[in-house]
Protein backbone atom coordinates (compact mmCIF):
# COMPACT_ATOMS: atom_id res chain seq x y z
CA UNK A 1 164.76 144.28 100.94
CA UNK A 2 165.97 147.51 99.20
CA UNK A 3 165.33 149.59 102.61
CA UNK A 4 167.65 147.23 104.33
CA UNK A 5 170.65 147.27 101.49
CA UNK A 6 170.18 151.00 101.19
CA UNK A 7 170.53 151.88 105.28
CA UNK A 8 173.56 149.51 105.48
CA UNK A 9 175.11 151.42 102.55
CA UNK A 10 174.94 155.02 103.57
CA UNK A 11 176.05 153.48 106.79
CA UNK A 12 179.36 151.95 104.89
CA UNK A 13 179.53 155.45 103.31
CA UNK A 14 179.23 157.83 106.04
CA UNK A 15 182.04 155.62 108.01
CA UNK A 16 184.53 155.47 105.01
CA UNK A 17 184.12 159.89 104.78
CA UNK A 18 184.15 159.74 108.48
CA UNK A 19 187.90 157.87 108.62
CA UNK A 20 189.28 159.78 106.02
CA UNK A 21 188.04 163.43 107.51
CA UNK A 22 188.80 162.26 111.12
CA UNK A 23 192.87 162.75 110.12
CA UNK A 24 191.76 166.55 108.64
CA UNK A 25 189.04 167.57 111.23
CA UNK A 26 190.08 166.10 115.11
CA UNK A 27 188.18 168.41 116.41
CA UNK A 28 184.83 166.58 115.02
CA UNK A 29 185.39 163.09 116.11
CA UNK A 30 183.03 162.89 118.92
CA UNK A 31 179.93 164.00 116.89
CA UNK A 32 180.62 161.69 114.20
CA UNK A 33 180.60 158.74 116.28
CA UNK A 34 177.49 159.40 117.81
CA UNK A 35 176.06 159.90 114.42
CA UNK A 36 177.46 156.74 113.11
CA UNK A 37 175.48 154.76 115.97
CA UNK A 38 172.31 156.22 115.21
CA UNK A 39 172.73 155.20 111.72
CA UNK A 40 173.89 151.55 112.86
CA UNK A 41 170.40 151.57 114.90
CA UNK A 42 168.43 153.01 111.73
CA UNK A 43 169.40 149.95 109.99
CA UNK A 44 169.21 147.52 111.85
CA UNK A 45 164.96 148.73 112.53
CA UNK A 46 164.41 148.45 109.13
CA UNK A 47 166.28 144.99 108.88
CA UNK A 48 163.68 143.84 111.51
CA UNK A 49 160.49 145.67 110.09
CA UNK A 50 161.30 144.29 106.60
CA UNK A 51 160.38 140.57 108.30
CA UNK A 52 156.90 139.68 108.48
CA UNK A 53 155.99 139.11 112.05
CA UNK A 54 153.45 136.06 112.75
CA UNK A 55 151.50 135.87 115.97
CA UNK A 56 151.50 133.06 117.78
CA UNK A 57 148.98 131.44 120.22
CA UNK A 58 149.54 129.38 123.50
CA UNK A 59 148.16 126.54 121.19
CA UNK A 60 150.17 126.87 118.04
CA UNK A 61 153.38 127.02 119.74
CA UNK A 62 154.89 123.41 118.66
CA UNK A 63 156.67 121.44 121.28
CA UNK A 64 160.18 119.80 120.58
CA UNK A 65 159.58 116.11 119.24
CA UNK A 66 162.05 115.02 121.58
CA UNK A 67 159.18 115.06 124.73
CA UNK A 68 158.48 111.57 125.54
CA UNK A 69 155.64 110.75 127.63
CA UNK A 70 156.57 110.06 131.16
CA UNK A 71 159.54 111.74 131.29
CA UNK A 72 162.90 109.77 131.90
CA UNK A 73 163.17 110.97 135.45
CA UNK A 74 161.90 108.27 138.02
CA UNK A 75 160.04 110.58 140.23
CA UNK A 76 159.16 113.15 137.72
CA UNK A 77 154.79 113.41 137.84
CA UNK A 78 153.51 110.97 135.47
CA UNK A 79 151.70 111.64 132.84
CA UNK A 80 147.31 112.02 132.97
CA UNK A 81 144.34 111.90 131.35
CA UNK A 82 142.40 115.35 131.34
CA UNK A 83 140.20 117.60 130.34
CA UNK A 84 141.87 121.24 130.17
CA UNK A 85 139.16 124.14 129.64
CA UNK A 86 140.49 127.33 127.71
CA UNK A 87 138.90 130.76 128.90
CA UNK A 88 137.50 131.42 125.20
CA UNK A 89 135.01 128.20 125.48
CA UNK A 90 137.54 125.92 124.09
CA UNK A 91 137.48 122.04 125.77
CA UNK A 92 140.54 119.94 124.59
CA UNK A 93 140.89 116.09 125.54
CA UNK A 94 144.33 114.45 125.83
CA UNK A 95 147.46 113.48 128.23
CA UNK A 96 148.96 116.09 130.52
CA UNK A 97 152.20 115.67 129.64
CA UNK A 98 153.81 118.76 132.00
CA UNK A 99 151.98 120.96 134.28
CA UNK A 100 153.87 123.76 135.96
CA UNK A 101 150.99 125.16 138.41
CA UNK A 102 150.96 129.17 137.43
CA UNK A 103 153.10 128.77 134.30
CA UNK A 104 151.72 126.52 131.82
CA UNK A 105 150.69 123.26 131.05
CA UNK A 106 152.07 120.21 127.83
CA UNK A 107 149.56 118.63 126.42
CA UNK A 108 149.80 115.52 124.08
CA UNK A 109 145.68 115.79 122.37
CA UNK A 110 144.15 112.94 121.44
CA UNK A 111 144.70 113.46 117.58
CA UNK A 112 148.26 113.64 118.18
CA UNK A 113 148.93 116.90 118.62
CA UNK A 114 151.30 118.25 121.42
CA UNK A 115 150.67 121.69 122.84
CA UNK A 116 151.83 124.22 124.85
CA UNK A 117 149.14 126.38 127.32
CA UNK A 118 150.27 129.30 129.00
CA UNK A 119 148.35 129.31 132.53
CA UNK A 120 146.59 132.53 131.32
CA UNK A 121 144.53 130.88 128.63
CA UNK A 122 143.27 128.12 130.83
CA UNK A 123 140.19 128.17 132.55
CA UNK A 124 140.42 124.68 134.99
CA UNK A 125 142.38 121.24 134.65
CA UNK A 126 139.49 118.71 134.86
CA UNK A 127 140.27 115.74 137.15
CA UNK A 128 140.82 112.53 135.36
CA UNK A 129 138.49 111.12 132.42
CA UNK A 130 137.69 107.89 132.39
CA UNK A 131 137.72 106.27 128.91
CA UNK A 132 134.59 103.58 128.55
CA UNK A 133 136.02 100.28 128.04
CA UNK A 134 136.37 99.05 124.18
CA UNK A 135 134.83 96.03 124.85
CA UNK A 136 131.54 98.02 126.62
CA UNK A 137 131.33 100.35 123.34
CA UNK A 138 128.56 99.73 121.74
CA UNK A 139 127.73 97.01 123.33
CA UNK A 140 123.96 95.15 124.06
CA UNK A 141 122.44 96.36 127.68
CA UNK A 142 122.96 93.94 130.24
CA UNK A 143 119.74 91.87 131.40
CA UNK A 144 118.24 92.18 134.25
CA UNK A 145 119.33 89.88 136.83
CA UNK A 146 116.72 87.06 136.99
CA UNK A 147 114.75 86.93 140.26
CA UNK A 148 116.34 84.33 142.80
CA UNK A 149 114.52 80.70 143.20
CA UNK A 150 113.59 79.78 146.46
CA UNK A 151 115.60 76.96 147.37
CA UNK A 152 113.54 73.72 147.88
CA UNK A 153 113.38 72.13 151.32
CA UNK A 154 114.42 68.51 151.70
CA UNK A 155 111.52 66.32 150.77
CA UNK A 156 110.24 65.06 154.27
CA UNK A 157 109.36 61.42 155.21
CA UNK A 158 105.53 61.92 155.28
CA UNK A 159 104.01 64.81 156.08
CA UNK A 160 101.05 65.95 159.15
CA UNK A 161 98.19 68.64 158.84
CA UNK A 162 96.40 70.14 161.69
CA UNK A 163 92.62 69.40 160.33
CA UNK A 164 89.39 70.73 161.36
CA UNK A 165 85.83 70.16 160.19
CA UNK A 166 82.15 70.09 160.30
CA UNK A 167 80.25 66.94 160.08
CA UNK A 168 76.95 65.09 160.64
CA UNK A 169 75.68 62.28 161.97
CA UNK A 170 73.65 59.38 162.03
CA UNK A 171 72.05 56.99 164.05
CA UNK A 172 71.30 52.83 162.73
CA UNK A 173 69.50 49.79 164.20
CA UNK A 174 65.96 51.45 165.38
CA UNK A 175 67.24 54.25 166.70
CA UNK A 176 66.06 57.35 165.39
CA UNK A 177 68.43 59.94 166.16
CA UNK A 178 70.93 62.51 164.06
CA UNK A 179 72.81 64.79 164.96
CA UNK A 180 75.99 66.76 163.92
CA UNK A 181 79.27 67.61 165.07
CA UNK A 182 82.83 70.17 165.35
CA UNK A 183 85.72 68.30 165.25
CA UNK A 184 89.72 68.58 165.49
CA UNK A 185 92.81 67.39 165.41
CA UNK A 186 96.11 65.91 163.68
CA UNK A 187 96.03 63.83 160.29
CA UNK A 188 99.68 62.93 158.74
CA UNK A 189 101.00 60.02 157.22
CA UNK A 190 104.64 58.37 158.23
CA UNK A 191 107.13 56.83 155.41
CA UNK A 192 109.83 57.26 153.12
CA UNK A 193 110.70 60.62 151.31
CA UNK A 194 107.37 62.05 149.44
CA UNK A 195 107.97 62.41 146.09
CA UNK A 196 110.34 64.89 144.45
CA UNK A 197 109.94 67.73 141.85
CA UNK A 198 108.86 64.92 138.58
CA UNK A 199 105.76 63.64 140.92
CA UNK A 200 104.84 60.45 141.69
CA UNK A 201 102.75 57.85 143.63
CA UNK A 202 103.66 57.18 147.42
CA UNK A 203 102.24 55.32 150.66
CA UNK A 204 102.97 54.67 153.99
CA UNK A 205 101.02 54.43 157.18
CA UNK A 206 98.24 57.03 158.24
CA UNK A 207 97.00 58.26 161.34
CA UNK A 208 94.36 60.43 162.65
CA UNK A 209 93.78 61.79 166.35
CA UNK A 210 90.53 63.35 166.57
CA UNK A 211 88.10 64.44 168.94
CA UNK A 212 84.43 65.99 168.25
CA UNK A 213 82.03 67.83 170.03
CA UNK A 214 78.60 66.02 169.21
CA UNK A 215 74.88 66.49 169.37
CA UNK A 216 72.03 64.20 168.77
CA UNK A 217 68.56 65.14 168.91
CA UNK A 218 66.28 61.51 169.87
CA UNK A 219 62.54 61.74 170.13
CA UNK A 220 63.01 65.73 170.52
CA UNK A 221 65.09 65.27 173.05
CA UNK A 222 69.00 66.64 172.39
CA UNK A 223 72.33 64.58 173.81
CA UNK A 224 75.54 65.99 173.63
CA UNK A 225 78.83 64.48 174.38
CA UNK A 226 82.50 64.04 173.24
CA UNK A 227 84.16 61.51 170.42
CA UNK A 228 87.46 60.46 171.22
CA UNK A 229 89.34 58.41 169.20
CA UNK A 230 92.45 57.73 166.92
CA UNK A 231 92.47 56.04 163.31
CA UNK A 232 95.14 54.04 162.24
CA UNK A 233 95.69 52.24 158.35
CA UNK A 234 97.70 52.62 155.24
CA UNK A 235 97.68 56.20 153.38
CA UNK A 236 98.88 56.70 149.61
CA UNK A 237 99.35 60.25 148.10
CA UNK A 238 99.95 61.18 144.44
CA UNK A 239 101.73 64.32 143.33
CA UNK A 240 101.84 65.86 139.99
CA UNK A 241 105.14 67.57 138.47
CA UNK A 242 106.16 70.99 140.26
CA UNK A 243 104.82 74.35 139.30
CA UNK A 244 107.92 76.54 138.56
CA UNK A 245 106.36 79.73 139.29
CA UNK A 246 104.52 79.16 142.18
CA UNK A 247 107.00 76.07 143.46
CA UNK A 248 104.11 73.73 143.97
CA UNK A 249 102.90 70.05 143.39
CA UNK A 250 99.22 69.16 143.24
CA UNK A 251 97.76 65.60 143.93
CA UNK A 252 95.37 64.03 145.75
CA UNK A 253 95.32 60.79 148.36
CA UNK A 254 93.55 58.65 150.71
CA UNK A 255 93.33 56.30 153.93
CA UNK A 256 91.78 53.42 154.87
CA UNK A 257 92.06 51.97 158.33
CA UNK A 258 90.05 51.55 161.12
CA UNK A 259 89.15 54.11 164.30
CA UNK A 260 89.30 53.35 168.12
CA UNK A 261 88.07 55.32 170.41
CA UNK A 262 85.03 56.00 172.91
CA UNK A 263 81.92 58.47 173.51
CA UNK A 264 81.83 60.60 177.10
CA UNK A 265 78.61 62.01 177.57
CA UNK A 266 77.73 65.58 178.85
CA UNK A 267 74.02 65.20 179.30
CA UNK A 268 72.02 62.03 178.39
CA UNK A 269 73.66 58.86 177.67
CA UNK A 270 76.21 56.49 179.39
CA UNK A 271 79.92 56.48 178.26
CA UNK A 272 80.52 53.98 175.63
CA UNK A 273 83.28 52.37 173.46
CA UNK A 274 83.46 53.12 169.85
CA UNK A 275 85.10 51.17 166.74
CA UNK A 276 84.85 50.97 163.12
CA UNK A 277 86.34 51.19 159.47
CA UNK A 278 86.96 54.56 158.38
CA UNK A 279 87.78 55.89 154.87
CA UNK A 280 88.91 59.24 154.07
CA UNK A 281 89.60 60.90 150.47
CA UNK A 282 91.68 64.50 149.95
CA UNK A 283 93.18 66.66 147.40
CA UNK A 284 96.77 68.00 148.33
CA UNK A 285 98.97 70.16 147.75
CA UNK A 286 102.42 70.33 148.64
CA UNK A 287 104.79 73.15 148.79
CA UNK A 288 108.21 72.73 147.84
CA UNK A 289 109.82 75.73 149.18
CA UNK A 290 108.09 75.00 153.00
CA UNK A 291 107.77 71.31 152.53
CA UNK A 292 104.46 71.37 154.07
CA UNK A 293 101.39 69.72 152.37
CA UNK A 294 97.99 71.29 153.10
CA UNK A 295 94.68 69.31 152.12
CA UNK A 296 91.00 69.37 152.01
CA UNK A 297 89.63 65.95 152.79
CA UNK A 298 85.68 64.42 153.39
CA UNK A 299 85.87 61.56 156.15
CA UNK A 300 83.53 58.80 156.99
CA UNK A 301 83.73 56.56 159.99
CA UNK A 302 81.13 53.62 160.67
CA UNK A 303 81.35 53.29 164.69
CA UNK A 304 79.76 50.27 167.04
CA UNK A 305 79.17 52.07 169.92
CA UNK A 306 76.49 51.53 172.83
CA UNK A 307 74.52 48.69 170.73
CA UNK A 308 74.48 51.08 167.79
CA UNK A 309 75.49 51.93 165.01
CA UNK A 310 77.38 55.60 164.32
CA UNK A 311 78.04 56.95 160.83
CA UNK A 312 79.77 60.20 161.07
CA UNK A 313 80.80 62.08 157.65
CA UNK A 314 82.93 64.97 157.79
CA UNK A 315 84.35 67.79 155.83
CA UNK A 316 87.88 69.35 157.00
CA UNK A 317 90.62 71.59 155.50
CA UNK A 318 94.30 70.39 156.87
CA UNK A 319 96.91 73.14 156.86
């Protein structure tokens, strides 16, 4: 710094002729202090300009090592996750370690640099980020949650259809007459539990309460009337292994038994007792999530009735 050495110098100089003169010339003492001062200020510029000056942003400024997350005081703010935005674009990620509203803000970033920001260079403080969990990072999607099963209904001791049907009929024993009928009523079967999702054979004792609506056309003349009666014998039922997806069992069964009833005529005949074997066969189906069985089943009763003979055959649907 040869500016520097040189400025100090003449100052050293001019003080040293300044002493020595000041016991010749009193008169001049005043002047020469004010000249030595300006010198003093001369030198100590160029002292200062003869250091390179380095500027220094918000960002650069390093923060004393001795900062420790958290702070030692108890009920100083705690340190947060953030995202600060800087006015020239800038987005930095870290821990706001100090934030002085209006002053400036400590930073800790997330490569491990601390930093001071003067509240002029920041644009906004984002509220807390949220850091995906490590053990979500790159990990498979989660399925879809698989659609609930209906929960199956306790298996019931028999089961009971409401059945209607179309039939015809026919008349034995030198009579010729035929005829046909609309009939309805209940068909069910009562025993122990029917059988459960594997399938399987069962039995137990079937009944059927029916009544039809009749007409029977004699020597072109036309009788109608009403069938009352109730069939009584031993049912069975087979069921396959349940359909997953539609929660199902199909089978089929039958009955055998015997029908008592009686005939009431609307035009024509007398009233009359009726009585007979009776078969009937059906396919089934039985749904597990209802436990209700639904069938369609062909029926054929052979009835004494009147000095005749009846044969009725009918085709229903149970549901």
């Amino acid at each position: 710094m040869p500016h520097a050495v040189s400025a100090v110098s003449a100052v050293s100089a001019s003080s040293s002729r300044s002493h020595g003169a000041s016991a010749r010339r009193p008169a001049a003492v005043g002047s020469s202090a004010r000249f030595r001062n300006l010198l003093r200020s001369l030198a100590t510029v160029a002292l200062v300009g003869a250091a390179p000056a380095r500027a220094q942003t918000p960002e650069q400024v390093p923060v004393d090592s001795s900062i420790e997350l958290g702070g030692g005081d108890p009920d100083a703010p705690r340190p947060w996750r953030a995202r600060v935005a800087l006015k020239d674009g800038r987005r930095l990620e870290g821990v706001v370690v100090v934030h002085v509203p209006g002053s400036h803000a400590v930073m800790r970033l997330d490569d491990g640099r601390d930093v001071i920001l003067s509240a002029a260079v920041i644009e906004a403080i984002v509220p807390p980020v949220a850091p995906e969990p490590a053990s979500k990072q790159g990990s498979a999607p989660t399925p879809a949650p698989e659609p609930a099963v209906p929960k199956p209904e306790p298996r019931p001791h028999g089961y009971f259809v409401l059945n209607t049907g179309l039939g015809g009929l026919r008349m034995l024993r030198d009579v010729d007459a035929y005829g046909g009928f609309l009939s309805g009523g209940v068909r069910g079967a009562l025993g122990s539990r029917l059988p459960d999702a594997s399938g399987g054979f069962w039995s137990g004792i079937g009944y059927d309460l029916s009544a039809q609506a009749t007409y029977t056309v004699s020597y072109a003349r036309v009788f109608t009337g009403i069938n009352l009666g109730v069939s009584l014998g031993w049912s069975a039922l087979w069921l396959g292994a349940l359909d997953g997806r539609t929660h199902t069992q199909r089978g089929f069964g039958w009955m055998l038994g015997a029908r008592f009833g009686g005939h009431v005529p609307i035009s024509g005949r007398d009233s009359s007792a009726s009585y007979g074997p009776m078969i009937a066969l059906s396919l089934a189906q039985y749904d597990a999530t209802s436990a209700r069985l639904s069938e369609l089943n062909l029926s054929c009763f052979v009835l004494e009735t009147g000095g005749m003979t009846l044969v009725m055959v009918q085709l229903g649907v149970g549901i």
